[in-house]
Protein backbone atom coordinates (compact mmCIF):
# COMPACT_ATOMS: atom_id res chain seq x y z
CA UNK A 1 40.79 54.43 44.24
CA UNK A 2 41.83 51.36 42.31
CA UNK A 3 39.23 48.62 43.16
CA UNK A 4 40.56 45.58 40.82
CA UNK A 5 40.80 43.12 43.42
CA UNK A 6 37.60 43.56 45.00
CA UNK A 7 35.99 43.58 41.22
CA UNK A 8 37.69 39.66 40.96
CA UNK A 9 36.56 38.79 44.74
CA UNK A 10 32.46 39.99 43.59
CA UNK A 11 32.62 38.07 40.78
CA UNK A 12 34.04 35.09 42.42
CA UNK A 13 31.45 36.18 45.53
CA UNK A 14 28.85 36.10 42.77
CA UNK A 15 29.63 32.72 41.06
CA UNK A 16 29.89 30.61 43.97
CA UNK A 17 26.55 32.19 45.58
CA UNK A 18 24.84 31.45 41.83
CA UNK A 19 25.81 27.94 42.42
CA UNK A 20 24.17 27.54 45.99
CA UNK A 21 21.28 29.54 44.96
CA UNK A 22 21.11 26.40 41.56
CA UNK A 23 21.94 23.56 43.80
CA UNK A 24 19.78 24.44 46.80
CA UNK A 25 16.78 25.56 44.47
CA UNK A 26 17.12 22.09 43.29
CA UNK A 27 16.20 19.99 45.89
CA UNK A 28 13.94 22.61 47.10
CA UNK A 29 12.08 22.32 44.14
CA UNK A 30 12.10 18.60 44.51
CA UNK A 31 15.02 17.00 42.24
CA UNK A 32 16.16 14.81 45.10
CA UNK A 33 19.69 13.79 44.24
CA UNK A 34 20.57 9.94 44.75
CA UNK A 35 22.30 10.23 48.39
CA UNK A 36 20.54 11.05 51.63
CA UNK A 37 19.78 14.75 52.03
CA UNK A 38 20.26 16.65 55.61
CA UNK A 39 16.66 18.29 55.47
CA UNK A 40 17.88 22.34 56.24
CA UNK A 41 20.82 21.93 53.90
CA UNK A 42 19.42 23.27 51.04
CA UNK A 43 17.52 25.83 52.51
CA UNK A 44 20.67 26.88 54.00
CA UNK A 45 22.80 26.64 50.39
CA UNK A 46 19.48 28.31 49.19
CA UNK A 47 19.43 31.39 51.27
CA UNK A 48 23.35 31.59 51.60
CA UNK A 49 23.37 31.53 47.87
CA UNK A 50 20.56 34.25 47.91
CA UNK A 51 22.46 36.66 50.49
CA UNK A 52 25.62 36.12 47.99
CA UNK A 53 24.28 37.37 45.43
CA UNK A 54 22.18 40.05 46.38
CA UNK A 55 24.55 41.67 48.83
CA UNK A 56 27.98 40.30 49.84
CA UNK A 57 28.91 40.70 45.77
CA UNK A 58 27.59 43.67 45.46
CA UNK A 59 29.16 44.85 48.60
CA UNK A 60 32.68 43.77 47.05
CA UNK A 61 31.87 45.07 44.14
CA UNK A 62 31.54 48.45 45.32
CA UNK A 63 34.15 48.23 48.11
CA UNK A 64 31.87 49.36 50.80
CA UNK A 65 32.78 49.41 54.31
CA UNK A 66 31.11 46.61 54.97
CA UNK A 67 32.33 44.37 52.54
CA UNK A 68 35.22 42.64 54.65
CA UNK A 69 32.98 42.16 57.64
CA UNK A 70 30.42 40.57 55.69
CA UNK A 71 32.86 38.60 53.76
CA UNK A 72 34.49 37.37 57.42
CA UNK A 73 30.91 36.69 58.60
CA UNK A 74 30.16 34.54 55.46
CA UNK A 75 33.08 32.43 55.57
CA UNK A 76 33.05 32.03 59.40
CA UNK A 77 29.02 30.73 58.88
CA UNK A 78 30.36 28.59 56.47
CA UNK A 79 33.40 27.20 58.65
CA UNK A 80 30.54 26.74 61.32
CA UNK A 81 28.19 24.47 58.93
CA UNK A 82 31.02 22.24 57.47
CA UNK A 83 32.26 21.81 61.27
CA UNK A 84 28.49 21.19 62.20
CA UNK A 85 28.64 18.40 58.95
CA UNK A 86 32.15 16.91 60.12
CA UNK A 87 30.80 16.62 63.84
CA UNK A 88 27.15 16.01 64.28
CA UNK A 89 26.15 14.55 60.84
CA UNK A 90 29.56 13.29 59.80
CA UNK A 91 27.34 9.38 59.62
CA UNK A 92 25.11 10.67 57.26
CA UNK A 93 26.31 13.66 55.19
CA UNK A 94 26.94 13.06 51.48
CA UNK A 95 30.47 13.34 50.23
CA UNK A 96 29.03 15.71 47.56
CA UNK A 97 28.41 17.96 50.34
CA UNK A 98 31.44 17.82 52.15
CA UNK A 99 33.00 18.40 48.86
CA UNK A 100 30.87 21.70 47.67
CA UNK A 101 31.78 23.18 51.67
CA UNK A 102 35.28 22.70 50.79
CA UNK A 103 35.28 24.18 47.38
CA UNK A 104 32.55 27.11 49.14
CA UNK A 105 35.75 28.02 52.20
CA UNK A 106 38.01 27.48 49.73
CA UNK A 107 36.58 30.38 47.58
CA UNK A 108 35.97 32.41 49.94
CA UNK A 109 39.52 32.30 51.51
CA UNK A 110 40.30 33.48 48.07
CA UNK A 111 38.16 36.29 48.44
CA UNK A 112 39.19 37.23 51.90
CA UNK A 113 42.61 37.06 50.22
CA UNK A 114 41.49 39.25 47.24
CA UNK A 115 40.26 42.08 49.53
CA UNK A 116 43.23 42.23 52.06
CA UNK A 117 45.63 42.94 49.53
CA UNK A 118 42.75 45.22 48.14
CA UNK A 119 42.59 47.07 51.06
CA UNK A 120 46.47 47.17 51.72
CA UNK A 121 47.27 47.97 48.51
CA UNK A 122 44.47 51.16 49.29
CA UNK A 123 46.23 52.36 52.02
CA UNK A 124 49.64 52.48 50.30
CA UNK A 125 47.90 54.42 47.46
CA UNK A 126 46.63 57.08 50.13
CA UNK A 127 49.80 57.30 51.66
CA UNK A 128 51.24 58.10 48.98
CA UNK A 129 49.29 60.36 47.88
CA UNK A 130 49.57 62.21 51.31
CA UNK A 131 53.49 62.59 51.24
């Protein structure tokens, strides 16, 4: 079974959990940036990045069954945290983080993307193959 698109959606899965693992292991390791810092934000980026990396890529990556789930589930916990920004910290919240979010859903709308037409493109194959 052709897997090409899911390959592209773990590496993308991969990259963008790399950078939350960097940018959230920054401030936990004390490089304050110059704008106010919402004190569980980087320990969310942190383990986000973390859970990335060590299974929702590698789940892509091998197309396991539970690689859409856990794709959905990431990008609906990060929908949650940007609406959580927008709404109850929108006074205080740094534009840099409102910015990485967006770039973070954008991604993974991409990957949810990636491994739709992944699996459709599956099905078709076994179909196929069937007739």
């Amino acid at each position: 079974m052709n897997t090409t698109l899911n390959k592209i959606a773990s590496v993308l899965a991969f990259i963008i959990g790399a950078m939350a693992v960097f940018a959230g292991g920054q401030v936990l390791l004390g490089k304050v940036p110059d704008y106010y810092v919402i004190n569980w934000l980087p320990v969310y980026n942190y383990t986000a990045g973390i859970l990335t990396v060590f299974v929702t890529a590698i789940l892509l990556w091998t197309n396991h069954r539970l690689a859409m789930p856990v794709a959905i589930a990431t990008f609906g916990i990060h929908t949650l945290v940007m609406l959580i920004l927008q709404i109850v910290y929108r006074d205080v919240v740094a534009i840099d983080s409102i910015m990485a979010m967006t770039i973070r859903m954008i991604v993974w709308i991409i990957i949810l993307t990636l491994i739709f037409f992944q699996s459709q493109k599956n099905k078709v194959t076994t179909v196929l193959k069937h007739i």
